[in-house]
PDB file of N, CA and C in Angstrom:
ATOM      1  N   UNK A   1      36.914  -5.052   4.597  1.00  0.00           N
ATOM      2  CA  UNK A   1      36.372  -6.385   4.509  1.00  0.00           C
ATOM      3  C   UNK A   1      35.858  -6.611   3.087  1.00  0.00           C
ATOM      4  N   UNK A   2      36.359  -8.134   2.781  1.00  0.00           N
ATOM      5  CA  UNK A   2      35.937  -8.223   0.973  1.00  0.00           C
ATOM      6  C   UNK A   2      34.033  -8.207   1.409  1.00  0.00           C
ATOM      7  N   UNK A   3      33.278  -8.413   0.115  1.00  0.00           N
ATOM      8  CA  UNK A   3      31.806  -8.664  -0.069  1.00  0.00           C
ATOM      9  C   UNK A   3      31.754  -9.799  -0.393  1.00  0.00           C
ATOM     10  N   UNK A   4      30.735 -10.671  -0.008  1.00  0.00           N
ATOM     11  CA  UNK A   4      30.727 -11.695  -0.687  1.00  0.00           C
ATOM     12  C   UNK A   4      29.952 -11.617  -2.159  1.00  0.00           C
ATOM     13  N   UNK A   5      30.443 -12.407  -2.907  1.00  0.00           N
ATOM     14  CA  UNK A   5      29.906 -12.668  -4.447  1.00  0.00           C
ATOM     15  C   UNK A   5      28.989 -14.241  -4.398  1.00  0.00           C
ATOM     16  N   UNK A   6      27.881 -13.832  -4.542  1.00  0.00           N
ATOM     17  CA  UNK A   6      26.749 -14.606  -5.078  1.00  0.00           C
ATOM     18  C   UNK A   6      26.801 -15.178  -5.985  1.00  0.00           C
ATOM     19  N   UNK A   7      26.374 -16.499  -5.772  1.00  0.00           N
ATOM     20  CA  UNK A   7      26.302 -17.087  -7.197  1.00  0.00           C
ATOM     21  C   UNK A   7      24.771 -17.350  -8.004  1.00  0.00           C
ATOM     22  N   UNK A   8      24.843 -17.684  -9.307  1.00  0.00           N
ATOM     23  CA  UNK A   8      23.191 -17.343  -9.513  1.00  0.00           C
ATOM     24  C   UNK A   8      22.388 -18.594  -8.926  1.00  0.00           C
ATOM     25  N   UNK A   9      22.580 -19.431  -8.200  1.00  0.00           N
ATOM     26  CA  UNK A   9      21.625 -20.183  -7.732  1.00  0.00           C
ATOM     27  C   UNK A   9      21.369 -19.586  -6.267  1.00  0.00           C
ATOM     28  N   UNK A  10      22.282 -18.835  -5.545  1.00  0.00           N
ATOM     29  CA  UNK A  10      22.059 -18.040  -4.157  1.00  0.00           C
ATOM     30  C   UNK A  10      21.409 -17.359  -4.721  1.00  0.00           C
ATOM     31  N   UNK A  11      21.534 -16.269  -5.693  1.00  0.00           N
ATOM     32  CA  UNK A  11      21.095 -14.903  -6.200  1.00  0.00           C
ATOM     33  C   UNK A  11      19.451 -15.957  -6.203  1.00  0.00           C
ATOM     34  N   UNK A  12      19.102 -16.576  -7.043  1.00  0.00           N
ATOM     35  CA  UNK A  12      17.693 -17.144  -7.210  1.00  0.00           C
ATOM     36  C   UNK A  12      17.201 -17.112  -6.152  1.00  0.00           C
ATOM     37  N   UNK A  13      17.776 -17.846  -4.670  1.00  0.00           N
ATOM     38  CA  UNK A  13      17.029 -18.171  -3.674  1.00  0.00           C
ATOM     39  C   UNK A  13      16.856 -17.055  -2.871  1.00  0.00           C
ATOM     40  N   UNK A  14      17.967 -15.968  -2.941  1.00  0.00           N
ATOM     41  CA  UNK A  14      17.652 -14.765  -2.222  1.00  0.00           C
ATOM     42  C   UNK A  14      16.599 -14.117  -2.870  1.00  0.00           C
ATOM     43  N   UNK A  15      16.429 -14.011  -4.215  1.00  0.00           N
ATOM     44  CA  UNK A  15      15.153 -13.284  -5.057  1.00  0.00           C
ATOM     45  C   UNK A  15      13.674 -14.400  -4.496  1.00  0.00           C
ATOM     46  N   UNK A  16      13.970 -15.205  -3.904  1.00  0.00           N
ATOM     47  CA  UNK A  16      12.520 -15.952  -3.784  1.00  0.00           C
ATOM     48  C   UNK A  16      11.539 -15.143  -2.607  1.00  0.00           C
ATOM     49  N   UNK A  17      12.403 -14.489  -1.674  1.00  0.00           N
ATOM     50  CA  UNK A  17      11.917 -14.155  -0.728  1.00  0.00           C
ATOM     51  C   UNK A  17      11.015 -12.713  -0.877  1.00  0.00           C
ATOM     52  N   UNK A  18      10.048 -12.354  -0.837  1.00  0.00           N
ATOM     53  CA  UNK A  18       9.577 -10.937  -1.027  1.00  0.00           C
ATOM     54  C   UNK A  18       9.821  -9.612  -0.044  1.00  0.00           C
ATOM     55  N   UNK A  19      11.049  -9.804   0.536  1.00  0.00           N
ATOM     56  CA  UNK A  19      11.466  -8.931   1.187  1.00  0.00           C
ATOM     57  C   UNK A  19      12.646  -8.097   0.522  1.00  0.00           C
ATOM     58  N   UNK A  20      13.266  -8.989  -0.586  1.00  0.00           N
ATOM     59  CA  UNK A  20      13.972  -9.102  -0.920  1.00  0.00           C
ATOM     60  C   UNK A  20      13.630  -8.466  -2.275  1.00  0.00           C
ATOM     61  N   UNK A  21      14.705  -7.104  -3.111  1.00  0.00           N
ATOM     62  CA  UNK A  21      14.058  -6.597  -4.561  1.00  0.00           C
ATOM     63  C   UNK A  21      14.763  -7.342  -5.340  1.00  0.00           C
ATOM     64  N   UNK A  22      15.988  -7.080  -5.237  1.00  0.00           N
ATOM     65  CA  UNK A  22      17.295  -7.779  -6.240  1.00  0.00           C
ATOM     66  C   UNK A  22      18.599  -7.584  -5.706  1.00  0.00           C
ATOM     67  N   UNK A  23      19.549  -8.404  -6.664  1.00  0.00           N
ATOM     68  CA  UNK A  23      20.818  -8.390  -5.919  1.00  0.00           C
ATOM     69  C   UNK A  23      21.577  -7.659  -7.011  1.00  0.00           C
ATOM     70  N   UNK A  24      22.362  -6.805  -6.937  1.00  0.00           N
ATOM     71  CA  UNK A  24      23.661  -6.088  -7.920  1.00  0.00           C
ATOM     72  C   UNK A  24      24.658  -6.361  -7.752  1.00  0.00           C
ATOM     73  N   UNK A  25      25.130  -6.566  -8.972  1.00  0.00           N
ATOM     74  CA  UNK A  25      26.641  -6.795  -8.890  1.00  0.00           C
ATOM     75  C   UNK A  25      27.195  -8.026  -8.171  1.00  0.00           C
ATOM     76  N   UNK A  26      26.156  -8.942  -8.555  1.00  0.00           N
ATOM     77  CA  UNK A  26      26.478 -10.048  -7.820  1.00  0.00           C
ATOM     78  C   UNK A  26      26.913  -9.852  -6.131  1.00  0.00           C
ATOM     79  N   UNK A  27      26.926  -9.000  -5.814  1.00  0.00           N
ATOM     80  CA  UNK A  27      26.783  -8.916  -4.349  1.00  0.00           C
ATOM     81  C   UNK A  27      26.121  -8.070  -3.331  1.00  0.00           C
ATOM     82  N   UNK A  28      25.384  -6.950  -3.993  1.00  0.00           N
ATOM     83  CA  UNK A  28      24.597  -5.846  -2.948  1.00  0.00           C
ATOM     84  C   UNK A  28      22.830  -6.511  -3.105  1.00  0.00           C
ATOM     85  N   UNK A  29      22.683  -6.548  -1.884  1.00  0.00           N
ATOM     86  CA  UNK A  29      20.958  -6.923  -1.500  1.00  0.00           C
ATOM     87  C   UNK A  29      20.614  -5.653  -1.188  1.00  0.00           C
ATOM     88  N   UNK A  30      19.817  -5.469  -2.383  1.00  0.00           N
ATOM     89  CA  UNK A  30      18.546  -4.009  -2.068  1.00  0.00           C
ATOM     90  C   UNK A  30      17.184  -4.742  -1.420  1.00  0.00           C
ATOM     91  N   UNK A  31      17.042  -4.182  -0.090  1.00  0.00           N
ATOM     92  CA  UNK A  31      16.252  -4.912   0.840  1.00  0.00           C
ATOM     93  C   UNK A  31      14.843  -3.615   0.233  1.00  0.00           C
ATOM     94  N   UNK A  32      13.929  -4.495   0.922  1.00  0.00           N
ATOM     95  CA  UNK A  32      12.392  -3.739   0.504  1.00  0.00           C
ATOM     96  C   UNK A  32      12.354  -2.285   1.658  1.00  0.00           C
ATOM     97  N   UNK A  33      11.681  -1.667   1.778  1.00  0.00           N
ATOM     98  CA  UNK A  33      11.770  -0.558   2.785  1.00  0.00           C
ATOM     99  C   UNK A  33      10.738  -0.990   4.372  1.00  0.00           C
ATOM    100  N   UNK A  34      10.055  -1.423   3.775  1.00  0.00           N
ATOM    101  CA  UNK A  34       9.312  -2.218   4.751  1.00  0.00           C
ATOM    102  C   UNK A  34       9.943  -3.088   5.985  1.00  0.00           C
ATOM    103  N   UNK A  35      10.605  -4.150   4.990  1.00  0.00           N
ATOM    104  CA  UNK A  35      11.554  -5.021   6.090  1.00  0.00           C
ATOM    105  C   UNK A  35      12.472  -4.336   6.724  1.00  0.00           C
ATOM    106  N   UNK A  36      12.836  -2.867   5.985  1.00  0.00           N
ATOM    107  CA  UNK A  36      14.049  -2.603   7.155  1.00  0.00           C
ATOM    108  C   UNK A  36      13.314  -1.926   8.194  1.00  0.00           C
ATOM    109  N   UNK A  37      12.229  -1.680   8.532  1.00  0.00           N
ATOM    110  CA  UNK A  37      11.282  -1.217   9.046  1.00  0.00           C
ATOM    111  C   UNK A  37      10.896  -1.852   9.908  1.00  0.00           C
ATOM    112  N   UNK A  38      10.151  -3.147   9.566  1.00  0.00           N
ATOM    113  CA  UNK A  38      10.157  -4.244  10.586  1.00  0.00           C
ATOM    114  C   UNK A  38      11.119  -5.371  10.999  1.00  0.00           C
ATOM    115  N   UNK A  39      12.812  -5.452  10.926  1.00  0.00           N
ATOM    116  CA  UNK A  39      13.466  -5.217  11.383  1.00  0.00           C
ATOM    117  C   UNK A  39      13.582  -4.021  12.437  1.00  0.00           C
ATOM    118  N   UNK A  40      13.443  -2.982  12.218  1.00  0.00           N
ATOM    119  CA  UNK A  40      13.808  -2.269  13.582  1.00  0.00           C
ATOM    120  C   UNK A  40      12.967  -2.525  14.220  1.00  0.00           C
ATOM    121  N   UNK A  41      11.618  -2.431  14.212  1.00  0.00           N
ATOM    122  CA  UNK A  41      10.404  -2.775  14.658  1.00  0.00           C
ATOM    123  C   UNK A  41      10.950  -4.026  15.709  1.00  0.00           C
ATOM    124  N   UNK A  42      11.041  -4.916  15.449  1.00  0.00           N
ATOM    125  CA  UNK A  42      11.369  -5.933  16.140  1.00  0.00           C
ATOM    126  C   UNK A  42      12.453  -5.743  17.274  1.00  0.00           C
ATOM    127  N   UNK A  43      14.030  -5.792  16.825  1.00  0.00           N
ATOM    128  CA  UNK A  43      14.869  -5.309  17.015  1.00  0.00           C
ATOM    129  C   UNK A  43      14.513  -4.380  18.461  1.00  0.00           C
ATOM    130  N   UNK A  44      13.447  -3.248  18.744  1.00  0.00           N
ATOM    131  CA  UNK A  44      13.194  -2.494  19.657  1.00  0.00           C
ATOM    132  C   UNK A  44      12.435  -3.470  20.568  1.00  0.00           C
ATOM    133  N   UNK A  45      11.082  -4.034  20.102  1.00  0.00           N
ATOM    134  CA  UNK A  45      10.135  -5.039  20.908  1.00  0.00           C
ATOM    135  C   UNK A  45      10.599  -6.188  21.055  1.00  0.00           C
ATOM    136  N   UNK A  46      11.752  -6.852  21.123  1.00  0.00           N
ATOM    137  CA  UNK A  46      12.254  -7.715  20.860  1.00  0.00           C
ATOM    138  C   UNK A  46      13.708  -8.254  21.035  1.00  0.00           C
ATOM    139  N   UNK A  47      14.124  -7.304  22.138  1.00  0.00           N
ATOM    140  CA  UNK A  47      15.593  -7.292  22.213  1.00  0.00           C
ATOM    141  C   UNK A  47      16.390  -8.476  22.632  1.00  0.00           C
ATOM    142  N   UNK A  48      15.597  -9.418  22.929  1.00  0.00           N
ATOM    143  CA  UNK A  48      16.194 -10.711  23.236  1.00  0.00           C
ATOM    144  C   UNK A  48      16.526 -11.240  21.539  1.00  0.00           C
ATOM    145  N   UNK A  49      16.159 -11.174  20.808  1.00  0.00           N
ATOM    146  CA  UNK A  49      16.270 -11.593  19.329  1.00  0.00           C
ATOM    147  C   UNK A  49      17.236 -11.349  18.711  1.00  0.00           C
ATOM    148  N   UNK A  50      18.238 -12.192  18.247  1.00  0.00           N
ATOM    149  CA  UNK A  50      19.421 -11.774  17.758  1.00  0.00           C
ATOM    150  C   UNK A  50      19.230 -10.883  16.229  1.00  0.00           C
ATOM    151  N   UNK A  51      19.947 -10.359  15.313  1.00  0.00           N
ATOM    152  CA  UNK A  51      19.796 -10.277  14.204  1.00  0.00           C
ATOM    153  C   UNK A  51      19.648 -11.224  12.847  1.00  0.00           C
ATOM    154  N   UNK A  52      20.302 -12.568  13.852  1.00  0.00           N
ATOM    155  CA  UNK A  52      20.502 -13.442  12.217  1.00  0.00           C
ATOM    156  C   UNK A  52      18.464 -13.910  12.365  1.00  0.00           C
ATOM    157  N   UNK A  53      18.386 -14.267  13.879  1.00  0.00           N
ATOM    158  CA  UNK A  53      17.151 -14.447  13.991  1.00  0.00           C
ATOM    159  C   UNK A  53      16.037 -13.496  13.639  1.00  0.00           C
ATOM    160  N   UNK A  54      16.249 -12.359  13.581  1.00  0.00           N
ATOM    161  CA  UNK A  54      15.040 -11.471  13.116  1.00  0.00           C
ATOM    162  C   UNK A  54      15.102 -11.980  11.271  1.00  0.00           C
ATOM    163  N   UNK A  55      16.649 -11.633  10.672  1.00  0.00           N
ATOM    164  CA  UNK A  55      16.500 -12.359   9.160  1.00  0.00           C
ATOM    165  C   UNK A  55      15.837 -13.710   9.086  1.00  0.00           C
ATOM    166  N   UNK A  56      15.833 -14.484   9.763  1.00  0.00           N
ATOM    167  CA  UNK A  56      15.214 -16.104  10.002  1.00  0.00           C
ATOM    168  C   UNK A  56      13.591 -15.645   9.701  1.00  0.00           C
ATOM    169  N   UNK A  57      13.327 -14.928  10.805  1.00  0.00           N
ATOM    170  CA  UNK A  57      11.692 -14.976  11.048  1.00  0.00           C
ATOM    171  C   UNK A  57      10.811 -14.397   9.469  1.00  0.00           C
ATOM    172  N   UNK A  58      11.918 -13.717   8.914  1.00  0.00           N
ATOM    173  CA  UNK A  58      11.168 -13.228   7.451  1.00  0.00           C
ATOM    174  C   UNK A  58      11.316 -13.895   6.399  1.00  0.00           C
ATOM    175  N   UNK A  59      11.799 -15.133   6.704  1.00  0.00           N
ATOM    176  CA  UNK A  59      12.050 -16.280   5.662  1.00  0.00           C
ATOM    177  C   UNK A  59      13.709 -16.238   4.841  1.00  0.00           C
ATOM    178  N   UNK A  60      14.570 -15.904   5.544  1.00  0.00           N
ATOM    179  CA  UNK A  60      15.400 -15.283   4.340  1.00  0.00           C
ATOM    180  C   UNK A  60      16.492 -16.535   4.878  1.00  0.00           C
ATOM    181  N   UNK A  61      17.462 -16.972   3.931  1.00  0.00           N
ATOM    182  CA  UNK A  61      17.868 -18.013   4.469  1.00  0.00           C
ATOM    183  C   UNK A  61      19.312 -17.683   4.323  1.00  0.00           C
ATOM    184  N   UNK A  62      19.889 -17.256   5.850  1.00  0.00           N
ATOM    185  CA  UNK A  62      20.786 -16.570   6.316  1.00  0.00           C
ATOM    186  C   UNK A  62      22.371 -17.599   6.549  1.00  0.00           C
ATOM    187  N   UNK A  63      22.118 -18.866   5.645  1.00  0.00           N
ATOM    188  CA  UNK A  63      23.074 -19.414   5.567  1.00  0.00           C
ATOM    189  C   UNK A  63      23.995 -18.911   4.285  1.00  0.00           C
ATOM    190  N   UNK A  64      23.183 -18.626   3.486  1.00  0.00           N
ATOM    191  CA  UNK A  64      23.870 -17.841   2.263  1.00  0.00           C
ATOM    192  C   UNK A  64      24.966 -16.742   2.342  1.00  0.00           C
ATOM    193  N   UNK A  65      24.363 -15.496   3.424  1.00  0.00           N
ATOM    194  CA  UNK A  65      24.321 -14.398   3.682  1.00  0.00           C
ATOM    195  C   UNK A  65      25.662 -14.518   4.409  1.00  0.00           C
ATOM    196  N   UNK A  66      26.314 -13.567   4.116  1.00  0.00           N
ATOM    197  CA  UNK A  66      28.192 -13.132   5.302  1.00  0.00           C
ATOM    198  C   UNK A  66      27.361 -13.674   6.572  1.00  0.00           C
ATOM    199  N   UNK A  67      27.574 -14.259   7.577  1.00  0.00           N
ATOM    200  CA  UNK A  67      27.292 -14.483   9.270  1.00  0.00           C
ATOM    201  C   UNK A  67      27.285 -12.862   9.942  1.00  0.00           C
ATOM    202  N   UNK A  68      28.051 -12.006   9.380  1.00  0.00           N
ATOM    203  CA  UNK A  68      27.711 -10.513  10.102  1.00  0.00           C
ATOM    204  C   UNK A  68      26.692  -9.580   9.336  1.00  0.00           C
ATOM    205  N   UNK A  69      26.142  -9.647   8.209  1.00  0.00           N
ATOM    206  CA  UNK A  69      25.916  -9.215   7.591  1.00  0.00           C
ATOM    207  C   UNK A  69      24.080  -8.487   8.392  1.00  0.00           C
ATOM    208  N   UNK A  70      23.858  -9.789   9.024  1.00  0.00           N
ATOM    209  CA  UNK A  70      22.119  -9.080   9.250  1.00  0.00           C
ATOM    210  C   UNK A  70      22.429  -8.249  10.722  1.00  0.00           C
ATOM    211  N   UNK A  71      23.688  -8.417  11.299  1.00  0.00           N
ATOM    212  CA  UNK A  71      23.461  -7.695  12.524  1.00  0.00           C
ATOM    213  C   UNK A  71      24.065  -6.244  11.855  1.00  0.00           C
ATOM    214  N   UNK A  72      25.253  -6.319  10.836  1.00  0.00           N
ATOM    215  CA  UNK A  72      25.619  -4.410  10.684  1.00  0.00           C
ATOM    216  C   UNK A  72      24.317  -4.109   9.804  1.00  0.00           C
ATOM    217  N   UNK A  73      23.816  -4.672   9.187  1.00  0.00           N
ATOM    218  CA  UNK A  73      22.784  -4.223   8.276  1.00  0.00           C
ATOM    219  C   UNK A  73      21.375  -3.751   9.535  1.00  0.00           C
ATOM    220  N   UNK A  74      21.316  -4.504  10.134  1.00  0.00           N
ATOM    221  CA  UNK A  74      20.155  -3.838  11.039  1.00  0.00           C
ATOM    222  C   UNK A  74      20.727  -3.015  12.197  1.00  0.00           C
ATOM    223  N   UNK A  75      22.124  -2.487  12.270  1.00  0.00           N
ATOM    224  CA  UNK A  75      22.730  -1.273  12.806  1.00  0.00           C
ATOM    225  C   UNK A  75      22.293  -0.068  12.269  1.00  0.00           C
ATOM    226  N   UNK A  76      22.720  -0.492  10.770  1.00  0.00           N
ATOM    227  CA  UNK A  76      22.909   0.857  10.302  1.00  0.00           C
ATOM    228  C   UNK A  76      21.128   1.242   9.860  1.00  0.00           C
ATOM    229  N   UNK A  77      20.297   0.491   9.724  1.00  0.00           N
ATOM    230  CA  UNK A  77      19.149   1.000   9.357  1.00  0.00           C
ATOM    231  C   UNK A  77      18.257   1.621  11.135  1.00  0.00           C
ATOM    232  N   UNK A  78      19.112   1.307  12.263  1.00  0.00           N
ATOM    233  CA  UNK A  78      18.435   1.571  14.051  1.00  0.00           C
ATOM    234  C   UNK A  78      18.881   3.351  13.845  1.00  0.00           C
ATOM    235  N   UNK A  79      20.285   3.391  13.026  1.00  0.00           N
ATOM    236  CA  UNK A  79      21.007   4.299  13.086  1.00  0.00           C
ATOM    237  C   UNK A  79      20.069   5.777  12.075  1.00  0.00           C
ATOM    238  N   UNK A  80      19.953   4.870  10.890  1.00  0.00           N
ATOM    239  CA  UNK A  80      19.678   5.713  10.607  1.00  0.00           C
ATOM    240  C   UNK A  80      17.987   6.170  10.650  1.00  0.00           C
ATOM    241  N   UNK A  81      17.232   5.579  11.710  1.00  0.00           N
ATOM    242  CA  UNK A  81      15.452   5.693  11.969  1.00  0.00           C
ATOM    243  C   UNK A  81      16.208   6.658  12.955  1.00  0.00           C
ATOM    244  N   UNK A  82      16.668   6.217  14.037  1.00  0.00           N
ATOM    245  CA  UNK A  82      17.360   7.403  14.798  1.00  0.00           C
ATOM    246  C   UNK A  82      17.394   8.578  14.632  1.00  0.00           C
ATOM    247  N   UNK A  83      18.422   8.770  13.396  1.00  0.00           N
ATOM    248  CA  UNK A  83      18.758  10.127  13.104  1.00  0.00           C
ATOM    249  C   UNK A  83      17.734  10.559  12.218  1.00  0.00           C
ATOM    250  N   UNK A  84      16.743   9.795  11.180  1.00  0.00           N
ATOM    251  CA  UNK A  84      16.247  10.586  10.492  1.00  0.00           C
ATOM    252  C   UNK A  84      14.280  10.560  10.379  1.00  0.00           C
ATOM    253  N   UNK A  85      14.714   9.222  11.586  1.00  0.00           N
ATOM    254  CA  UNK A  85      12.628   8.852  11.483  1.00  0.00           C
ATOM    255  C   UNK A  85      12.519   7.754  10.585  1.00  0.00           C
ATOM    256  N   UNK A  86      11.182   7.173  10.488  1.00  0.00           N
ATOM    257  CA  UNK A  86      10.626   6.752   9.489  1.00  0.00           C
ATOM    258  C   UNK A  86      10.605   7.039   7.835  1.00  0.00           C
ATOM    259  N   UNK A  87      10.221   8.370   8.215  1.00  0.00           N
ATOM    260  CA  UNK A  87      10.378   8.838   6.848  1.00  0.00           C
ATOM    261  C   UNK A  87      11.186   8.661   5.763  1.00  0.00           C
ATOM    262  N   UNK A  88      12.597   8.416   6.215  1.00  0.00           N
ATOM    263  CA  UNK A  88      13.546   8.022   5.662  1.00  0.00           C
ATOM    264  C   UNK A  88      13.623   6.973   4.368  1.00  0.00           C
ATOM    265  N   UNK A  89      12.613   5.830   5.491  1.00  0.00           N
ATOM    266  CA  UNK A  89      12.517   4.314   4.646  1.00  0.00           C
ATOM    267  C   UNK A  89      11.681   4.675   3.621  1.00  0.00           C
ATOM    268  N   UNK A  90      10.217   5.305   4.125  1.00  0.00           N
ATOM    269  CA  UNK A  90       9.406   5.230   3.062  1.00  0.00           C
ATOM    270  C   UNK A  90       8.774   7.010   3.054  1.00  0.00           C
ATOM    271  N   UNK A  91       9.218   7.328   2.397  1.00  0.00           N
ATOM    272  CA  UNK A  91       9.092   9.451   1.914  1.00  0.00           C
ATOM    273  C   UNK A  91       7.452   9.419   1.988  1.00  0.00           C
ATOM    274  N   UNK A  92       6.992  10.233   2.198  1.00  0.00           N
ATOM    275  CA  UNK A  92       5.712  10.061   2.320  1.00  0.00           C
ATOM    276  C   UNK A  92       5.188  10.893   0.622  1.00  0.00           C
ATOM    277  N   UNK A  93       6.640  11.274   0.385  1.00  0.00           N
ATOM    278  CA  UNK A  93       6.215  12.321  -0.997  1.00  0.00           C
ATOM    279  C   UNK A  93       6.466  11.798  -2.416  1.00  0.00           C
ATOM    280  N   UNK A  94       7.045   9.966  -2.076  1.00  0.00           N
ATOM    281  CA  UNK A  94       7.127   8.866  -2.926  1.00  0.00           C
ATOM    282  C   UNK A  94       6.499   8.316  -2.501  1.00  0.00           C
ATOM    283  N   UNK A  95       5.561   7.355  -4.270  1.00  0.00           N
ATOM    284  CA  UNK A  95       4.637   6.361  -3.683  1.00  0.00           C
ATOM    285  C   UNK A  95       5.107   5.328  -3.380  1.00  0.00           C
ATOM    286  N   UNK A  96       4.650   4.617  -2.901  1.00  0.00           N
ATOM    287  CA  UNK A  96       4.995   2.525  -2.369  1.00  0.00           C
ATOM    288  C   UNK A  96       3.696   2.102  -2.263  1.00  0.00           C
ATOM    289  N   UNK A  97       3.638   1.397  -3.241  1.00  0.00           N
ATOM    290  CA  UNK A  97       2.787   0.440  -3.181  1.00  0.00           C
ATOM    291  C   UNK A  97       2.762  -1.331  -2.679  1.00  0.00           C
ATOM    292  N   UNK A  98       1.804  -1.207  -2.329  1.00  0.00           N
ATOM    293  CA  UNK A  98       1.893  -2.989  -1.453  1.00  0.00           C
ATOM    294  C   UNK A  98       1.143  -4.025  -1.806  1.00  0.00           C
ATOM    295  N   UNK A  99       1.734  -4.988  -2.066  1.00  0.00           N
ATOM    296  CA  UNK A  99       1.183  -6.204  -3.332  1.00  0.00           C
ATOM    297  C   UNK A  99       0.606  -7.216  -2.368  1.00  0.00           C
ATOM    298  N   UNK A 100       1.306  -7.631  -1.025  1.00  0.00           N
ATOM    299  CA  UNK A 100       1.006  -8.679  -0.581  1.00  0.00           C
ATOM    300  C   UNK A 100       0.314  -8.164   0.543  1.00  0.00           C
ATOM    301  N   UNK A 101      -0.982  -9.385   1.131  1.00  0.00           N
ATOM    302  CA  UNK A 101      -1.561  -8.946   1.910  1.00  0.00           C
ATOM    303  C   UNK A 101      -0.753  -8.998   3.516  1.00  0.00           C
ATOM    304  N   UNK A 102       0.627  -9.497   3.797  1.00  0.00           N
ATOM    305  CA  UNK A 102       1.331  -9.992   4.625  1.00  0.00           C
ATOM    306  C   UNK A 102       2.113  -8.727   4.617  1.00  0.00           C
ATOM    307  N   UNK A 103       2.801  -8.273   3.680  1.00  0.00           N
ATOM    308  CA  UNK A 103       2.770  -6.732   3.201  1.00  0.00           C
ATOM    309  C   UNK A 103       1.853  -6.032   3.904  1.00  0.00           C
ATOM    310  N   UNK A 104       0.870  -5.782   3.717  1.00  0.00           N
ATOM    311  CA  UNK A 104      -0.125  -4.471   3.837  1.00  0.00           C
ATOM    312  C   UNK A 104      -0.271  -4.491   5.496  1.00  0.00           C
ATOM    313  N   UNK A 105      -0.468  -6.001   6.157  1.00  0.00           N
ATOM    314  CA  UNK A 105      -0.340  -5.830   7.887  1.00  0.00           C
ATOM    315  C   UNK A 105       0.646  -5.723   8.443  1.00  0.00           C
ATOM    316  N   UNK A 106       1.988  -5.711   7.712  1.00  0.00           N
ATOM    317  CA  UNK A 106       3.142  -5.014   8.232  1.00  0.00           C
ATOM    318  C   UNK A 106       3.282  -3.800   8.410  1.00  0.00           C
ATOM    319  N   UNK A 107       2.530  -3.193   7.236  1.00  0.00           N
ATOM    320  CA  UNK A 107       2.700  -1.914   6.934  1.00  0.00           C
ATOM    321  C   UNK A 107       1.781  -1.145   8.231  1.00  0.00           C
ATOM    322  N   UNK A 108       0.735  -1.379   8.206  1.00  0.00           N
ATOM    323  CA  UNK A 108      -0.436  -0.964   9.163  1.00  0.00           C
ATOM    324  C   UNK A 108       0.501  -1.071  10.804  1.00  0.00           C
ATOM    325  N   UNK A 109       0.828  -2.194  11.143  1.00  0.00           N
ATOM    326  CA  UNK A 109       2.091  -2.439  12.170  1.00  0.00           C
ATOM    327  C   UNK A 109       2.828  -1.575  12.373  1.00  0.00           C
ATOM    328  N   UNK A 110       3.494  -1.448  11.294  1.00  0.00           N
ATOM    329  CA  UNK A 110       4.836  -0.618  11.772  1.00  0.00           C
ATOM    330  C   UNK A 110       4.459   0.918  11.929  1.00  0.00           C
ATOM    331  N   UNK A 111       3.804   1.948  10.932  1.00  0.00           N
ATOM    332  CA  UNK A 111       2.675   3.186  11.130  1.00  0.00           C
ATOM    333  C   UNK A 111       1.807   2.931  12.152  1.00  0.00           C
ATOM    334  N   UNK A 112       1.270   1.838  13.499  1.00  0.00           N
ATOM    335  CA  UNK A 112       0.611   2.470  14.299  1.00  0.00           C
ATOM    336  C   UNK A 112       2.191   2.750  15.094  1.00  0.00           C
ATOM    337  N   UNK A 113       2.877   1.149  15.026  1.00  0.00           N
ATOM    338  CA  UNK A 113       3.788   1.207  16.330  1.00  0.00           C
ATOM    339  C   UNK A 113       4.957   2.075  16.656  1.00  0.00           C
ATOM    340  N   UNK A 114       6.050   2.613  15.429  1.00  0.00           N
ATOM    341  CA  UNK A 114       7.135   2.990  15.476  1.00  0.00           C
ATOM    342  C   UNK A 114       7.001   4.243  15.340  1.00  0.00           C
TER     343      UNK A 114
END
């Protein structure tokens, strides 16, 4: 399957969102570690919720985005908490730091719940 290529006024609006780090190569979204986090988070408490709708609820505006893109993308991150834990997203032996306070009660969220 081709990727889609962004253009820089998508690329802008996808960078608006703070879930969101940057886009490469005009087409790869490096997502924050958090959101893929609460994505699964949800995704588990939440199974009536589709995927484009869990991307909806974090502001991200999923008209831009391939139409399959938020359901294999929140496959492969179920897949890989699965096989490897939490830890995965965020190493406990790398720092992450958290800027927003919407941030920091996610964070607290997802470390009591998952």
């Amino acid at each position: 399957m081709k990727r889609r290529i962004y253009t820089d006024i998508e690329i802008k609006v996808l960078k608006q969102n703070m879930f969101i780090y940057d886009v490469k190569y005009l087409r790869q979204i490096e997502y924050d570690p958090l959101f893929k986090l609460w994505c699964i988070y949800m995704k588990f408490n939440c199974p009536e919720l589709t995927a484009k709708e869990i991307f909806e609820r974090a502001g991200m505006n999923t008209k831009i985005l391939h139409p399959a893109l938020p359901r294999r993308r929140i496959s492969e991150w179920i897949y890989s908490y699965k096989k490897f834990g939490k830890d995965y997203f965020i190493p406990a032996d790398e720092p992450y730091t958290i800027n927003d306070s919407f941030k920091q009660q996610l964070y607290k969220i997802i470390k009591e719940g998952l």
